[in-house]
Protein backbone atom coordinates (compact mmCIF):
# COMPACT_ATOMS: atom_id res chain seq x y z
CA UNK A 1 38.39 -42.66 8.32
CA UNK A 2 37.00 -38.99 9.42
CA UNK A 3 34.53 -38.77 12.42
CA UNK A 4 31.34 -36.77 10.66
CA UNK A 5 28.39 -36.74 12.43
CA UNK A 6 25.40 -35.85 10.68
CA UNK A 7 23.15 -32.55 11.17
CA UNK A 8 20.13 -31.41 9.53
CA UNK A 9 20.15 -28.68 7.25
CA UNK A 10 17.11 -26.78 9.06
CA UNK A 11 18.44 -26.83 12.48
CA UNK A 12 21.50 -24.99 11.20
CA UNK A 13 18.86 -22.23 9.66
CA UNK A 14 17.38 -18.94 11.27
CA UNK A 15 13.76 -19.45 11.16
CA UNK A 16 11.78 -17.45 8.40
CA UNK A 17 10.11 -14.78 9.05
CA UNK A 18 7.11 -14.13 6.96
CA UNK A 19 6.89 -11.71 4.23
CA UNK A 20 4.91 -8.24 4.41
CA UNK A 21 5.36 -7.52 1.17
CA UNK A 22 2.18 -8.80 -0.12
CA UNK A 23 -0.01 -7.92 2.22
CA UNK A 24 1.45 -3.99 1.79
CA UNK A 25 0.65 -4.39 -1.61
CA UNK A 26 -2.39 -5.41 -1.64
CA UNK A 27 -3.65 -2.84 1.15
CA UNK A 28 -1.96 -0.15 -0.83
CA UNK A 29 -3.38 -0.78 -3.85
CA UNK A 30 -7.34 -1.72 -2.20
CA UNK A 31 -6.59 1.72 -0.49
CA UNK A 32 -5.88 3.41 -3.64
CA UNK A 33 -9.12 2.27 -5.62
CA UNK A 34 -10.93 3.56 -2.15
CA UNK A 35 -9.71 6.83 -2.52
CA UNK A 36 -10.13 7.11 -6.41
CA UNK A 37 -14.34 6.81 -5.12
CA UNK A 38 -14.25 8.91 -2.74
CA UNK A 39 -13.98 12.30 -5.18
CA UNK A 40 -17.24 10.84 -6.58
CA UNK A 41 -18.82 10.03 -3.40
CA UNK A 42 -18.24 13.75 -2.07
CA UNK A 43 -18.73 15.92 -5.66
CA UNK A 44 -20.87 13.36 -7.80
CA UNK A 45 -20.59 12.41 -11.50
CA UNK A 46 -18.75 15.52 -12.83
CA UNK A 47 -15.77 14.41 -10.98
CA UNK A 48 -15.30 12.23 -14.24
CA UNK A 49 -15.14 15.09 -16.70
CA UNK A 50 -12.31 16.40 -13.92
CA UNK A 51 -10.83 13.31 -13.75
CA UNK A 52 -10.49 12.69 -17.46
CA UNK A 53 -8.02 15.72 -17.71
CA UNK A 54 -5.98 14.72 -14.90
CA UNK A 55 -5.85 11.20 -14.94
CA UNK A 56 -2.24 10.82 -15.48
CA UNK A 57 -1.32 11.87 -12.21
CA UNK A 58 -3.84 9.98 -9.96
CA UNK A 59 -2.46 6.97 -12.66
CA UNK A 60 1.08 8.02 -10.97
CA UNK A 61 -0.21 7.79 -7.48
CA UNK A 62 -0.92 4.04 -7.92
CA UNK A 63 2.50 2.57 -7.41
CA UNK A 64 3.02 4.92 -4.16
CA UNK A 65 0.30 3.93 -2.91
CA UNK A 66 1.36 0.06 -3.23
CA UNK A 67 4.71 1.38 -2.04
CA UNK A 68 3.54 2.96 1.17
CA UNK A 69 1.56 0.07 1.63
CA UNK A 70 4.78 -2.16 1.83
CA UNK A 71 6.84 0.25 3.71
CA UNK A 72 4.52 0.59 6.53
CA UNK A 73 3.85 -3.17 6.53
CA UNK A 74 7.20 -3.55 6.54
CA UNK A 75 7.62 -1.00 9.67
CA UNK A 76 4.78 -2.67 11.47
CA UNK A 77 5.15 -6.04 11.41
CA UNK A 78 2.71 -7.85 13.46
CA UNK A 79 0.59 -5.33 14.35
CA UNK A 80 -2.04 -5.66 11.35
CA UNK A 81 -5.06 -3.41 12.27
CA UNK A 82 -2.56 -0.60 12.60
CA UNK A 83 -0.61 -1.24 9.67
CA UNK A 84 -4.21 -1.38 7.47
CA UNK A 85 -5.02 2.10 9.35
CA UNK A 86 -1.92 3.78 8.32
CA UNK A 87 -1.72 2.90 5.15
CA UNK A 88 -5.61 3.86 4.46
CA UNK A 89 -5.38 7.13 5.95
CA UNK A 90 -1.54 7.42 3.87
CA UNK A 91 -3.33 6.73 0.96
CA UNK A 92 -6.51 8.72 0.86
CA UNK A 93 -4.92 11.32 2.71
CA UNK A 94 -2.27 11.38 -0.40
CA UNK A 95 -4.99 11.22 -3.05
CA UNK A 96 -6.79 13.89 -1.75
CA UNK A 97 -3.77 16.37 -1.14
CA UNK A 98 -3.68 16.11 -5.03
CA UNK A 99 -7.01 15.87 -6.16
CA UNK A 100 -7.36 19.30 -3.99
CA UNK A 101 -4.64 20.54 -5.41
CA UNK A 102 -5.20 20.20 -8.77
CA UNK A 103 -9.08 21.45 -8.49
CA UNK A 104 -8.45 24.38 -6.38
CA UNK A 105 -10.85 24.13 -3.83
């Protein structure tokens, strides 16, 4: 007869940390849809007729936003307020380089 004794399966385990992705994600993405209204906050409705030209490349700035959302939640991980703050200023900052670029002024 062998001498087991019995452990549990959990104690054996690192403890989990929790995932950033989502919350990354998320911010990156609300961030994005912030800066797509700011254009129209500063230069009013024509923005729109600008926009409709160009829309393929503020459509291509959506998944780096979500992207640098996740990377600096990922860098950051328990500090939230900064994190958010980054990634806001990231974003818009980013959208704004191009919408500048592309109108000129």
């Amino acid at each position: 007869m062998q001498n087991i004794t019995p452990t549990l399966a959990d104690a054996q385990q690192a403890p989990e940390e929790p995932t950033y992705f989502f919350l990354g994600g998320v911010s990156g993405f609300a961030f994005y849809w912030l800066a797509f209204a700011v254009p129209f906050l500063a230069y009013g409705s024509n923005t729109l007729f600008f926009l409709l030209y160009t829309w393929p490349l503020f459509l291509a700035l959506m998944p780096v936003s979500v992207l640098i959302g996740i990377t600096v939640s990922m860098w950051l991980r328990s500090k939230l307020f900064l994190s958010l703050g980054i990634t806001g200023a990231a974003v818009i900052g980013l959208f704004w380089l191009v919408f500048q670029w592309l109108s000129g002024w």
